[in-house]
Structures are given as structure tokens and as C-alpha cells.
C-alpha atoms as a PDB file:
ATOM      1  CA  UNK A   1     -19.042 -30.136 -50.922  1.00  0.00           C
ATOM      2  CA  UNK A   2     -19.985 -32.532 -53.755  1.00  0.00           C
ATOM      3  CA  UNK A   3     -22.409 -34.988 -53.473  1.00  0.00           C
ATOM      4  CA  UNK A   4     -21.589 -38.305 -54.901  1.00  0.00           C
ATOM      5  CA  UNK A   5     -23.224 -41.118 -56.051  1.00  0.00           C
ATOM      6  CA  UNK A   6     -22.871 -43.100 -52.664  1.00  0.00           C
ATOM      7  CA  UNK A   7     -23.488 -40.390 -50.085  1.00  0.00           C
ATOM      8  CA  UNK A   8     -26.492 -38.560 -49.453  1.00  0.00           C
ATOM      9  CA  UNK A   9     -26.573 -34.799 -48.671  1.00  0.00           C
ATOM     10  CA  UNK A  10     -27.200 -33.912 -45.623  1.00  0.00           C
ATOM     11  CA  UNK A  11     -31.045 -33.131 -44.441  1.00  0.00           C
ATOM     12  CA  UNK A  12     -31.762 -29.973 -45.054  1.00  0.00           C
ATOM     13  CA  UNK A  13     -29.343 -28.749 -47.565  1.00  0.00           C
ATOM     14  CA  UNK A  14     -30.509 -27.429 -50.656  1.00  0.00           C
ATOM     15  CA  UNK A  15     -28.323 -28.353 -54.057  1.00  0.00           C
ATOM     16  CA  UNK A  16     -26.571 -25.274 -55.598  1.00  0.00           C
ATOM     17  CA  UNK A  17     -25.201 -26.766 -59.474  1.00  0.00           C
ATOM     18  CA  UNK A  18     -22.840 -29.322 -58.351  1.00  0.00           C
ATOM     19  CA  UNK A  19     -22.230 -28.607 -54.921  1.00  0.00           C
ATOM     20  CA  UNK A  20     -24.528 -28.609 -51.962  1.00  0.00           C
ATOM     21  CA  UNK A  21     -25.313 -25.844 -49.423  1.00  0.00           C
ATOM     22  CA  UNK A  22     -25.945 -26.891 -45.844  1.00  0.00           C
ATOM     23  CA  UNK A  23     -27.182 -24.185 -43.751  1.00  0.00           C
ATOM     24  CA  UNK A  24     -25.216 -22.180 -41.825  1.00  0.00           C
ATOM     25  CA  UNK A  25     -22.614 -22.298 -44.126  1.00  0.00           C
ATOM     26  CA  UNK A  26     -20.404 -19.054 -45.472  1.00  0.00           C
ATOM     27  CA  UNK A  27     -19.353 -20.333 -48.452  1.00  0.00           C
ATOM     28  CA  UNK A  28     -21.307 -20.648 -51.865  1.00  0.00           C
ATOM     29  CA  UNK A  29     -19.371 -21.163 -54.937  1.00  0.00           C
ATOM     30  CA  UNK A  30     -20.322 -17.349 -56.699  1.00  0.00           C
ATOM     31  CA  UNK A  31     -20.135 -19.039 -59.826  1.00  0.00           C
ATOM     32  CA  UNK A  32     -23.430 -21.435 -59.274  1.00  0.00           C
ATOM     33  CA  UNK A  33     -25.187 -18.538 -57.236  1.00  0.00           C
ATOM     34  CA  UNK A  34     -27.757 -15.982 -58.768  1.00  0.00           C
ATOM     35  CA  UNK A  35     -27.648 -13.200 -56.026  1.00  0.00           C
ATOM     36  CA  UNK A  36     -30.927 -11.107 -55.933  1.00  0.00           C
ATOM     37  CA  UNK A  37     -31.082  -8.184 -58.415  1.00  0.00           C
ATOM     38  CA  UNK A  38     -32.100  -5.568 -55.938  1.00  0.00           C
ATOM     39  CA  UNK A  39     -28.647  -5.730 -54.550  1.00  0.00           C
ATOM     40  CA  UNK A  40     -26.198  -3.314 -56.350  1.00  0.00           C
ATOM     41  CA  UNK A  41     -22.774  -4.651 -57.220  1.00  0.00           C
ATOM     42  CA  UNK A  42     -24.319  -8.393 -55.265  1.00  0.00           C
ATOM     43  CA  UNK A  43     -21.338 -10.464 -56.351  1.00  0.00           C
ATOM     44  CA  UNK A  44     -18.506  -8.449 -55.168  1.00  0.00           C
ATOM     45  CA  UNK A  45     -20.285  -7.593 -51.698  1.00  0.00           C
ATOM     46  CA  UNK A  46     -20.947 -11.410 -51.678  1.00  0.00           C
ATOM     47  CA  UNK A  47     -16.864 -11.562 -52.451  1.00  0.00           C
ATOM     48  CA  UNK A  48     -15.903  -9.346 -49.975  1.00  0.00           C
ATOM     49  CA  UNK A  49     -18.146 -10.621 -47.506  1.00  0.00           C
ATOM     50  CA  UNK A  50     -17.011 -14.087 -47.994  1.00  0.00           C
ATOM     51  CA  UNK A  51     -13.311 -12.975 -47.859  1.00  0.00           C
ATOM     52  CA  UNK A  52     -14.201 -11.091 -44.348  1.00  0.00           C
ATOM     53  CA  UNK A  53     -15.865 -13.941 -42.770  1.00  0.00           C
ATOM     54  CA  UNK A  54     -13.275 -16.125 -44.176  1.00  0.00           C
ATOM     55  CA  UNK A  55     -10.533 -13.794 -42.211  1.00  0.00           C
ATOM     56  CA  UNK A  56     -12.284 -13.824 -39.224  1.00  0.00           C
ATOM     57  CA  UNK A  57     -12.798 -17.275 -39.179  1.00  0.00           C
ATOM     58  CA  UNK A  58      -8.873 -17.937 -39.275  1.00  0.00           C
ATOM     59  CA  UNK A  59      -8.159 -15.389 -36.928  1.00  0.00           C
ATOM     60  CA  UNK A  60     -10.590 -17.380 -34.796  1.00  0.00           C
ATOM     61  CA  UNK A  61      -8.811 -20.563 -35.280  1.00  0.00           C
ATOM     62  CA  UNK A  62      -5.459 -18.716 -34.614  1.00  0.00           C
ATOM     63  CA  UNK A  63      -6.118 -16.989 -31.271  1.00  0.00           C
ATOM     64  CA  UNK A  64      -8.855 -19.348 -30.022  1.00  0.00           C
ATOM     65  CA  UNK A  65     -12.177 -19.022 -28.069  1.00  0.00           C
ATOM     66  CA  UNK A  66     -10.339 -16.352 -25.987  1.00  0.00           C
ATOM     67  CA  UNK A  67     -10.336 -13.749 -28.793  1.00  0.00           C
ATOM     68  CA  UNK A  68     -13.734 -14.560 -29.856  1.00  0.00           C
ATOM     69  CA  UNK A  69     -15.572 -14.091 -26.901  1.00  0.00           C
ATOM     70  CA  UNK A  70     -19.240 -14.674 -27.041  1.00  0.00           C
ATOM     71  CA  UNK A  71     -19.611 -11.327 -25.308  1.00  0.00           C
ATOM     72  CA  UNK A  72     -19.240  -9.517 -28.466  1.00  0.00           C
ATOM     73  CA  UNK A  73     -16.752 -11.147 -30.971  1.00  0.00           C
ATOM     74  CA  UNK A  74     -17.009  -9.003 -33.663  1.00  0.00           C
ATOM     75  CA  UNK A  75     -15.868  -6.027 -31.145  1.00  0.00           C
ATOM     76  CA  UNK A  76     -13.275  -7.669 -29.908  1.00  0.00           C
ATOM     77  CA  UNK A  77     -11.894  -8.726 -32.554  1.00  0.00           C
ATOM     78  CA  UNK A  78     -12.476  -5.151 -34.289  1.00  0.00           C
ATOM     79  CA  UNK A  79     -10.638  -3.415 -31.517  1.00  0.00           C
ATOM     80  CA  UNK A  80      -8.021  -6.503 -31.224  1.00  0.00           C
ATOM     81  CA  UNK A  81      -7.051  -5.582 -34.955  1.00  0.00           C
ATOM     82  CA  UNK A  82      -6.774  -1.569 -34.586  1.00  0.00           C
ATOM     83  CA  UNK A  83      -4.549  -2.191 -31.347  1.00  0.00           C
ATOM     84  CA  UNK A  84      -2.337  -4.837 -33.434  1.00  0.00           C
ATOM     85  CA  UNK A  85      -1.817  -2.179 -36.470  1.00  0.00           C
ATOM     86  CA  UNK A  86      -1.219   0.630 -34.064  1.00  0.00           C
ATOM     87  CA  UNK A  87       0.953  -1.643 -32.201  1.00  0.00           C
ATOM     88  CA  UNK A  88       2.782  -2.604 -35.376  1.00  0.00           C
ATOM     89  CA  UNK A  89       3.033   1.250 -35.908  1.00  0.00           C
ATOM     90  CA  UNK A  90       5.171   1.629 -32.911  1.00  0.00           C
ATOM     91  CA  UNK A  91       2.235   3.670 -31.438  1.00  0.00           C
ATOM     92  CA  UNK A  92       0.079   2.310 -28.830  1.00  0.00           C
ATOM     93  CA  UNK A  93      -3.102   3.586 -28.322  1.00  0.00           C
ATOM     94  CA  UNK A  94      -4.925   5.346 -25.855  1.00  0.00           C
ATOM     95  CA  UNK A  95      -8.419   3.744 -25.434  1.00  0.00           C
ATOM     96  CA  UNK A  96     -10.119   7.003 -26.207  1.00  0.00           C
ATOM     97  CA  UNK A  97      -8.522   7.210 -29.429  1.00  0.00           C
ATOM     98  CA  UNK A  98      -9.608   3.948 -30.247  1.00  0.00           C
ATOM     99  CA  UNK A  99     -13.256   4.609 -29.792  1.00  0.00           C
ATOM    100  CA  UNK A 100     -12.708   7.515 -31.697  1.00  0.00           C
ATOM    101  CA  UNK A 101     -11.033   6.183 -34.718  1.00  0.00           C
ATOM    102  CA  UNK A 102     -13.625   2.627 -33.893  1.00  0.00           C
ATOM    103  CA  UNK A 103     -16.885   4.966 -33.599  1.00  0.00           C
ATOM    104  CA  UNK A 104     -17.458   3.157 -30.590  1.00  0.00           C
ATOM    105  CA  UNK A 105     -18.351   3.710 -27.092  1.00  0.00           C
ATOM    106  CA  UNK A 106     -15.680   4.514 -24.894  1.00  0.00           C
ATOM    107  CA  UNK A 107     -16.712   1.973 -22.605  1.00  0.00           C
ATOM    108  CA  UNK A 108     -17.487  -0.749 -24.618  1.00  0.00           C
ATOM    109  CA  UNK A 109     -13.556  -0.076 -25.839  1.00  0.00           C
ATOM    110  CA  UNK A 110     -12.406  -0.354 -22.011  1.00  0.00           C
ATOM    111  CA  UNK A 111     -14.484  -3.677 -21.128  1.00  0.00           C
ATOM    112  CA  UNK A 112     -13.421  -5.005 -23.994  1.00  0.00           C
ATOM    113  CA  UNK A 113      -9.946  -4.308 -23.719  1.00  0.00           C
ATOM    114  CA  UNK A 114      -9.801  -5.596 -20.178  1.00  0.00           C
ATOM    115  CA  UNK A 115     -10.936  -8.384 -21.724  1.00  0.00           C
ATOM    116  CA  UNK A 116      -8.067  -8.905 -23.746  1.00  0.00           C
ATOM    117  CA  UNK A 117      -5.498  -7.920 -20.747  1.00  0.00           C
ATOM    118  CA  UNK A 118      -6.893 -10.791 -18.926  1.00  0.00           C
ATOM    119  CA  UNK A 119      -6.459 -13.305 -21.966  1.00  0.00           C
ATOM    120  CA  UNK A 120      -2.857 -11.662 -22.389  1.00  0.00           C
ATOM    121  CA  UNK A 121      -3.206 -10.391 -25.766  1.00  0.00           C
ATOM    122  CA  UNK A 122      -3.181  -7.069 -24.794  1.00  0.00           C
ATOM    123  CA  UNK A 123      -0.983  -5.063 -22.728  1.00  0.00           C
ATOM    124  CA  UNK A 124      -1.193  -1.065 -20.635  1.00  0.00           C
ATOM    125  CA  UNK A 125       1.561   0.890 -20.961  1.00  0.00           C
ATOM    126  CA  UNK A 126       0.866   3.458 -19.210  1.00  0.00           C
ATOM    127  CA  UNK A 127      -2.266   5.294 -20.690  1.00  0.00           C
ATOM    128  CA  UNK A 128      -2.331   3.092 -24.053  1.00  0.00           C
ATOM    129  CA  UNK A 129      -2.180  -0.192 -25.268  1.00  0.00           C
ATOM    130  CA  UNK A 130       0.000  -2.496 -27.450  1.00  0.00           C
ATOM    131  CA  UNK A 131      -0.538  -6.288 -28.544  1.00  0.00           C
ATOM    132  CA  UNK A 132       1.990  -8.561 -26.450  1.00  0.00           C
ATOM    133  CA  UNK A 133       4.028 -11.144 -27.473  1.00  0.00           C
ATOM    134  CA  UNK A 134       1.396 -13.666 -27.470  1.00  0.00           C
ATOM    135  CA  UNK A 135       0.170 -12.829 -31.000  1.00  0.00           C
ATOM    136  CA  UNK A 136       3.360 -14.989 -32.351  1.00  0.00           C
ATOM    137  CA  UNK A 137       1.557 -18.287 -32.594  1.00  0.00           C
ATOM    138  CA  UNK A 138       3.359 -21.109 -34.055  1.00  0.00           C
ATOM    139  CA  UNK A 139       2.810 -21.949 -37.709  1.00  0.00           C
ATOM    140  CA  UNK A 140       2.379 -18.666 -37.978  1.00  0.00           C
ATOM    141  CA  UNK A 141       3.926 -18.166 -42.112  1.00  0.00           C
ATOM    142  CA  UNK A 142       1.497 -20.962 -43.416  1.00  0.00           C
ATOM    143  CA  UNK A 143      -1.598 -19.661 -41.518  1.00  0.00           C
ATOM    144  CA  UNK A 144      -0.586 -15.618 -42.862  1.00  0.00           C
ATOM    145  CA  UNK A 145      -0.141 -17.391 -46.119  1.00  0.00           C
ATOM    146  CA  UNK A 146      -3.473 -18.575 -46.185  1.00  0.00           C
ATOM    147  CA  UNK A 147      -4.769 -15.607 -45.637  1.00  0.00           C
ATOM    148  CA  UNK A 148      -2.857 -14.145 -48.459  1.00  0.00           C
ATOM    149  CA  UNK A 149      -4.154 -16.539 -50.702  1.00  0.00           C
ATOM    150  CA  UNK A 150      -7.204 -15.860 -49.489  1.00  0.00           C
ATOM    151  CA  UNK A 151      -7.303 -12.185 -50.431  1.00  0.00           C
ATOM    152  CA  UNK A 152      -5.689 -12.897 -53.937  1.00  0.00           C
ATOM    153  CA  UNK A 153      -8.004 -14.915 -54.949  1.00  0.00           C
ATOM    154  CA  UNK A 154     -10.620 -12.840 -54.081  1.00  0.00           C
ATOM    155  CA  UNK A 155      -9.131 -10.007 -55.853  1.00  0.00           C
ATOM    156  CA  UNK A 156      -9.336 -12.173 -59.016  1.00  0.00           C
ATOM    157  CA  UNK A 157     -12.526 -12.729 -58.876  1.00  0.00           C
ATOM    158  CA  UNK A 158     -13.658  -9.405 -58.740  1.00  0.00           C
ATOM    159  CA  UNK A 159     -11.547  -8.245 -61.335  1.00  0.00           C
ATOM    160  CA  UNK A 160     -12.951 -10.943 -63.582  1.00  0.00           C
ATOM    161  CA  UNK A 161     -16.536  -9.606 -62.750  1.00  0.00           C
ATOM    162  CA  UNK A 162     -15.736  -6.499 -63.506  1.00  0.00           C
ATOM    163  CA  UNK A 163     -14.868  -7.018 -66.879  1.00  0.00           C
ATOM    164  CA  UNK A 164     -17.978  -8.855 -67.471  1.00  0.00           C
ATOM    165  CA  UNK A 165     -20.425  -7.027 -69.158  1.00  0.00           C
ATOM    166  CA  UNK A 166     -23.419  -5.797 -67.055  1.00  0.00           C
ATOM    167  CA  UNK A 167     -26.936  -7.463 -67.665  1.00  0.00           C
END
């Protein structure tokens, strides 16, 4: 966010080049940023952790508060993903499988999908589960191109750091 003339930043936020960085906020231009040195490789993790959170932001503005239950979110929506790509691989999957392939508990993987059953994003078949029809929400080529844009960019970026010379 810029700050012009006429508007004050908000209290607290701390001015970052140009822009201004409220707290709480994900995203920092990595331009205008000086990650710490002790970090290895700082701007790409920053990258890819800004493209992640960025992802999992829109998949929370897809699906709703539902999907992102405060229970454990990032679960959910870990296990919600692995059931969608096995789904999407004509193979559902047995909930022991998925806290193998998850390296999670097998229970955590049962409440959780339970969870998702009750929301309807999530179906049994027998012993395994597959994503139901519910995860074809409207709008849904703009919001995937996002996404895509998303990643691209990101990809861009990285490439252009690596071919800057290291300091």
C-alpha cells in the first residue's frame, strides 16, 4: 500500500521504500526488503512462502470458513488437498494411507476428515474417500487463474534471483 500525501499510514506500520507494512500482513514487496543474512537462499523461501500463504489464502476465500476450521486449518486444508489430487487421480483414499503419505496421525486424519464429511466436501466410499461435487464453486476459471498467475510470477522472480550474482 502506498502512502500518499493526504493519508496517513496506519499506527503502527513501519515504512518499507515506498510502500508501508502494517502488521500482520503477508506481503512485502522482496524488492524493498533486506531479509536477514543468516537465512540461506532468504529471498526465495520468502518467495515461496509468500506464494504458499498466498494459495492458501484463496483457497480460503474459495471454500469458506468451513474449510478453514479454526480447529486446525492448516491440517485440514493439507489433507483436503491430498484427498482432491487422489480424487482427481480416480483413486480415493483410504484414511490410513493418507496419514501415511501426510506423516500424520491416523486420528488426527479421521477427525479431520469427518470434519469435512459434515461440511460436504468430502465423501466415504466405502473404506476411502473422494472430494464431492461441492468443490465446483462458481467463478471457478478466474479464481484458478489467479492462482496461476500467482505461481508464474513467482517463478519469475526466482529465476531473476538466481541469476543475480551472490553477495
Amino acid at each position: 500500500m502506498q502512502i500518499h500525501k493526504h493519508h496517513r499510514a496506519p499506527q503502527g506500520a513501519t515504512q518499507v521504500g515506498s510502500h508501508t507494512w502494517e502488521p500482520g500482513s503477508d506481503f512485502v514487496l522482496i524488492e524493498e526488503l533486506k531479509p536477514p543474512p543468516r537465512i540461506e537462499l532468504a529471498r526465495e523461501r520468502m518467495l515461496m512462502c509468500r506464494l504458499y500463504l498466498g494459495l492458501i489464502r484463496s483457497v480460503n476465500e474459495d471454500y469458506g470458513a468451513a474449510f478453514g476450521s479454526p480447529s486446525d486449518s492448516a491440517t485440514v486444508r493439507t489433507i483436503g488437498i491430498y484427498v482432491f489430487l487422489r480424487t482427481l487421480m480416480c483413486s480415493p483414499v483410504s484414511a490410513g494411507k493418507i496419514a501415511t503419505s501426510l506423516k500424520l496421525p491416523r486420528v488426527t486424519v479421521v477427525r479431520r476428515l469427518q470434519e469435512m464429511v459434515k461440511y460436504g466436501y468430502i465423501e466415504r466410499v466405502g473404506n476411502a474417500y473422494r472430494v464431492t461435487d461441492k468443490v465446483n464453486i462458481p467463478d471457478l476459471k478466474n479464481r484458478l487463474q489467479r492462482r496461476i498467475d500467482m505461481i508464474v510470477e513467482t517463478a519469475k522472480k526466482l529465476s531473476e534471483l538466481e541469476r543475480q550474482p551472490t553477495a
